[in-house]
Protein backbone atom coordinates (compact mmCIF):
# COMPACT_ATOMS: atom_id res chain seq x y z
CA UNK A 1 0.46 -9.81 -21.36
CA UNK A 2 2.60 -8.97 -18.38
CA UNK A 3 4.15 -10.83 -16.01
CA UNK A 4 3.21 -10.26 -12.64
CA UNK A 5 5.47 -10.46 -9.28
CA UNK A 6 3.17 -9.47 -6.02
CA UNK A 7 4.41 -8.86 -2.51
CA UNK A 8 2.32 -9.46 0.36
CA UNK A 9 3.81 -7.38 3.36
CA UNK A 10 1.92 -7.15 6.95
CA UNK A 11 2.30 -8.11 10.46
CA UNK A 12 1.54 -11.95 11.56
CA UNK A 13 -2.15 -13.01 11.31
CA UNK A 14 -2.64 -9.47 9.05
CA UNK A 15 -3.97 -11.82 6.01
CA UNK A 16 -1.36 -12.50 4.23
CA UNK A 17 -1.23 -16.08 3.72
CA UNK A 18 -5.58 -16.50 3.03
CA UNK A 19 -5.19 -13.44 0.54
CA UNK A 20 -2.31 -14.91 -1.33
CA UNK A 21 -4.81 -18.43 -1.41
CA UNK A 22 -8.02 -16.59 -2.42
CA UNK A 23 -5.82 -15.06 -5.14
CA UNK A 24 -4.45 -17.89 -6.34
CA UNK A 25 -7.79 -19.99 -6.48
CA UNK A 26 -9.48 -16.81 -8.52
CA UNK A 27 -6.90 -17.06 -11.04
CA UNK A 28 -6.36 -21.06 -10.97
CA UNK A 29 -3.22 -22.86 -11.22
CA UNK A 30 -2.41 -21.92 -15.00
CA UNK A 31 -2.02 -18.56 -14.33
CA UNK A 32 -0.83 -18.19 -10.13
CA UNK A 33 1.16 -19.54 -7.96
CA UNK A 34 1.97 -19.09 -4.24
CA UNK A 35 5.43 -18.82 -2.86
CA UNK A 36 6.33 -18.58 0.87
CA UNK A 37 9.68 -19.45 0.92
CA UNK A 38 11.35 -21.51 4.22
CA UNK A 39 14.01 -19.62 6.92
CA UNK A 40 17.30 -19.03 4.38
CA UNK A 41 20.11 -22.00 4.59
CA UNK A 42 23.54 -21.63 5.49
CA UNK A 43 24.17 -21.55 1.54
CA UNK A 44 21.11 -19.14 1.41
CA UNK A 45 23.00 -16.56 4.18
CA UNK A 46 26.37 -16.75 1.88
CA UNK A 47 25.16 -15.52 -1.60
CA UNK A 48 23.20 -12.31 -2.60
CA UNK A 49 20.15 -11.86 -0.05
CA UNK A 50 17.86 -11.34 -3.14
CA UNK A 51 18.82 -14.73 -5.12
CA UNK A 52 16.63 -17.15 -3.97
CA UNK A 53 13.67 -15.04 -4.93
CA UNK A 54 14.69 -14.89 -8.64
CA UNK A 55 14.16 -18.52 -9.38
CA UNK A 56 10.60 -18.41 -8.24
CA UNK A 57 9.38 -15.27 -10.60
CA UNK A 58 7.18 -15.61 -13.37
CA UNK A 59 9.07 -16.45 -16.88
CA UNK A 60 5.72 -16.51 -19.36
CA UNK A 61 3.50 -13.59 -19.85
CA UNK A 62 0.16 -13.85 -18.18
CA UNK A 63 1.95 -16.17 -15.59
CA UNK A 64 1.40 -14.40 -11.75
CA UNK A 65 3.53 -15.22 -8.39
CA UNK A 66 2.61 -14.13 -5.00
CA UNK A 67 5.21 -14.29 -2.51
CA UNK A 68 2.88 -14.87 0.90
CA UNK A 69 6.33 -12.49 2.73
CA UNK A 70 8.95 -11.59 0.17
CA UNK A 71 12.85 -9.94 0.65
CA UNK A 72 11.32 -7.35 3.17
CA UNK A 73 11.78 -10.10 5.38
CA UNK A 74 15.18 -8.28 5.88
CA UNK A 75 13.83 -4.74 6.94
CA UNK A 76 11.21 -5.65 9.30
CA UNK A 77 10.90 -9.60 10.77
CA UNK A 78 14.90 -10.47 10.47
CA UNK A 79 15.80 -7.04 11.92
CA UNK A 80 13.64 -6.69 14.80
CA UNK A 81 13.81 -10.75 15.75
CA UNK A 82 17.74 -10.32 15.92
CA UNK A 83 18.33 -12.82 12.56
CA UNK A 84 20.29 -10.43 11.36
CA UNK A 85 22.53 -7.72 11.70
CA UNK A 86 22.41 -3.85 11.55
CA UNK A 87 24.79 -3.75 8.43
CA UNK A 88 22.55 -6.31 7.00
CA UNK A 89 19.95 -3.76 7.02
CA UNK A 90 21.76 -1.20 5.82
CA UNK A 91 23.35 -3.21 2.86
CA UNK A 92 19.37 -4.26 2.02
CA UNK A 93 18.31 -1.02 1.85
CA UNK A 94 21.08 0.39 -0.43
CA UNK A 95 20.56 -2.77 -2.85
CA UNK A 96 17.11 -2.94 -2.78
CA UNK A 97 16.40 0.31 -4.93
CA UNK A 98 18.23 -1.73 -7.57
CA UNK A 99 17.05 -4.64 -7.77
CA UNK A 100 13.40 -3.25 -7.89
CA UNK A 101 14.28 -1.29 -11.08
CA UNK A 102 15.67 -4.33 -12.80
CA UNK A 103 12.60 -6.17 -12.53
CA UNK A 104 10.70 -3.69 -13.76
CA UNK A 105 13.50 -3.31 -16.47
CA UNK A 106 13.09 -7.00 -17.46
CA UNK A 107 9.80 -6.59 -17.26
CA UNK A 108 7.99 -8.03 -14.29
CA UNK A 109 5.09 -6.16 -13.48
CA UNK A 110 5.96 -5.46 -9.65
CA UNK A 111 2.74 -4.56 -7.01
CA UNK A 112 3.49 -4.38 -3.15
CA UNK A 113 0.84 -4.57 -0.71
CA UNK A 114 1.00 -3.68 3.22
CA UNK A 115 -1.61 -4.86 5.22
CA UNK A 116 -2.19 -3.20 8.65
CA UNK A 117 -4.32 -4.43 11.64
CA UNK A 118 -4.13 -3.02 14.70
CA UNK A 119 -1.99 -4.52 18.04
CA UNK A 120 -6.00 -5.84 19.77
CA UNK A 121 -6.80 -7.37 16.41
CA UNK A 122 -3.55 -9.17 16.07
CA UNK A 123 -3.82 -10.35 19.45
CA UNK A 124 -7.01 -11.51 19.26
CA UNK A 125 -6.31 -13.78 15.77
CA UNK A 126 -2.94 -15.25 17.48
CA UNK A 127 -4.67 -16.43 20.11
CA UNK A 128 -7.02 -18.24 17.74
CA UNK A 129 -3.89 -19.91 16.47
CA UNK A 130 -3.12 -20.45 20.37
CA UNK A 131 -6.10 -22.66 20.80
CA UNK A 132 -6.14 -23.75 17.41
CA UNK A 133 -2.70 -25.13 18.25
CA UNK A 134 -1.63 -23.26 15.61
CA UNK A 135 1.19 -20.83 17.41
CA UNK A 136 4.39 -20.65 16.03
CA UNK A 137 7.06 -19.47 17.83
CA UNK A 138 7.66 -16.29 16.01
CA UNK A 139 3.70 -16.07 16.59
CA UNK A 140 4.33 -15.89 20.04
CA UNK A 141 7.28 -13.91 20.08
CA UNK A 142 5.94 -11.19 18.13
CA UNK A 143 3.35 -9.02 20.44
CA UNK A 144 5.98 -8.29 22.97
CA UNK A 145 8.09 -6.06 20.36
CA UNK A 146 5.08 -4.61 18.53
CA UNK A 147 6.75 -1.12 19.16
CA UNK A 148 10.09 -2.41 17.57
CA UNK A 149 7.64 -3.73 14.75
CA UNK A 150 5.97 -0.47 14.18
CA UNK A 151 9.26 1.20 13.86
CA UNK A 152 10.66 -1.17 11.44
CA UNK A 153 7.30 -0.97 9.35
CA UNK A 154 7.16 2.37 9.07
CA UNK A 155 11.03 3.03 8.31
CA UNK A 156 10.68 0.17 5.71
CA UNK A 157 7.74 1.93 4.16
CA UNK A 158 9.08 5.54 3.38
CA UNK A 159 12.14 4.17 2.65
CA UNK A 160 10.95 1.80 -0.37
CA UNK A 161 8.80 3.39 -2.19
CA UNK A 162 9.96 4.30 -4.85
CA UNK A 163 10.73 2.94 -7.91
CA UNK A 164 7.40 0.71 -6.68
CA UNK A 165 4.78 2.21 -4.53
CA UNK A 166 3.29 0.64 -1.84
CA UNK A 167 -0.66 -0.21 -1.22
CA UNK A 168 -1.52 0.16 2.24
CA UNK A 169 -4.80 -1.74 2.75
CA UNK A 170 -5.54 -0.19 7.18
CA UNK A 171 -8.24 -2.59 8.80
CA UNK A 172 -9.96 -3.95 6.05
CA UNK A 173 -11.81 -7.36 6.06
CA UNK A 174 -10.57 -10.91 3.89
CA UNK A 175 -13.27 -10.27 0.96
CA UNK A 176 -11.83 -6.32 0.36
CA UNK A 177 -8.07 -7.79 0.74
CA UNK A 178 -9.10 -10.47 -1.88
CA UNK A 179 -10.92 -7.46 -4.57
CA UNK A 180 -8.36 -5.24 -4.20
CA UNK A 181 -5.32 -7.31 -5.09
CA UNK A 182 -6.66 -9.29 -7.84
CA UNK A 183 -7.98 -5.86 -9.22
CA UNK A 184 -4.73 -4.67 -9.20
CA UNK A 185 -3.40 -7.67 -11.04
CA UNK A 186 -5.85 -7.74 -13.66
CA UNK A 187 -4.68 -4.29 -14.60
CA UNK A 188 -1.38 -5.30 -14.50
CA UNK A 189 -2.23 -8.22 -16.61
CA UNK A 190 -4.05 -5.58 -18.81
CA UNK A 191 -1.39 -3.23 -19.37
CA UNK A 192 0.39 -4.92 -21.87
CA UNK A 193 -2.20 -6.25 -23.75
CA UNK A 194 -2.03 -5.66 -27.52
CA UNK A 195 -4.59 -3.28 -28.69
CA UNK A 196 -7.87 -4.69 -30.11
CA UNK A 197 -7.46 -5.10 -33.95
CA UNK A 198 -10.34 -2.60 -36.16
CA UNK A 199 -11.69 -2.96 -39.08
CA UNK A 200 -10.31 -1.77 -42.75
């Protein structure tokens, strides 16, 4: 069986987070696991951008990690909330390409999803979180750039696709999220399944 690396890509309150949990608790704790990684230390900043990802990616077949934001923290949230700089950027983009194609070439199964909702929806969720006490700064600080968002998305998305596609999942509800990446995954999980042994 494969193993199984799965980005989860989208705008705050998009559905990232309760997508990567309903995935998880569909395919238990023997076979998934959740990673949403804290801001990058000082230590973090100073080696390759893509390191600290590495350590967290599935060794066994049939094992599956979801990373609840992933790398492409770089191209859209870092870049357009100033963490870091333009040549940043540009080095990410150059490497990224790369290191893509040696996951696949060690083989982790690799599947990137983008969920979009539109600027009213988002609004209206993070200000649930506003009287749910739930804002986070970032929250907060995101719906005045949503045009510098949108530009980031977008550039991010034609320029890495390839050698992984991206699924774009465009207004769709928590239970559709939930079918569509797990059916993804268990055809992932699938593909490298030995053949079912026949008869003499």
């Amino acid at each position: 069986m494969s193993r199984v690396v799965v980005v989860l890509e989208g705008r705050d309150a998009c559905g990232k987070t309760t997508t990567a949990r309903d995935v998880a608790a569909s395919l238990g704790p023997g076979t998934c696991r959740v990673i949403a990684l804290p801001p990058p230390t000082e230590l973090d900043r100073r080696g390759c951008y893509f390191r600290r990802w590495l350590e967290h990616l599935p060794s066994e077949p049939g094992q599956v990690v979801v990373l609840d934001r992933s790398w492409y923290n770089r191209a859209v949230v870092e870049r357009v909330m100033g963490f870091c700089s333009e040549a940043e950027v540009v080095s990410f983009f150059e490497a990224l390409p790369g290191f893509e194609a040696e996951l696949v070439g060690a083989g982790q199964e690799l599947l990137k999803f983008f969920f979009v909702i539109s600027a009213e929806e988002q609004a209206r969720r993070l200000e649930g979180r506003r009287i749910e006490g739930r804002l986070t700064a970032i929250d907060a600080a995101s719906l005045p750039r949503s045009g510098a968002y949108s530009s980031a998305e977008e550039e991010m998305l034609r320029r890495t696709s390839k050698p992984v596609p991206w699924t774009i999942l465009r207004d769709v509800d928590r239970a559709e999220r939930r079918a569509t990446v797990l059916a993804r995954i268990e055809a992932a999980l699938r593909r490298s399944e030995p053949a079912p042994a026949h008869g003499p």
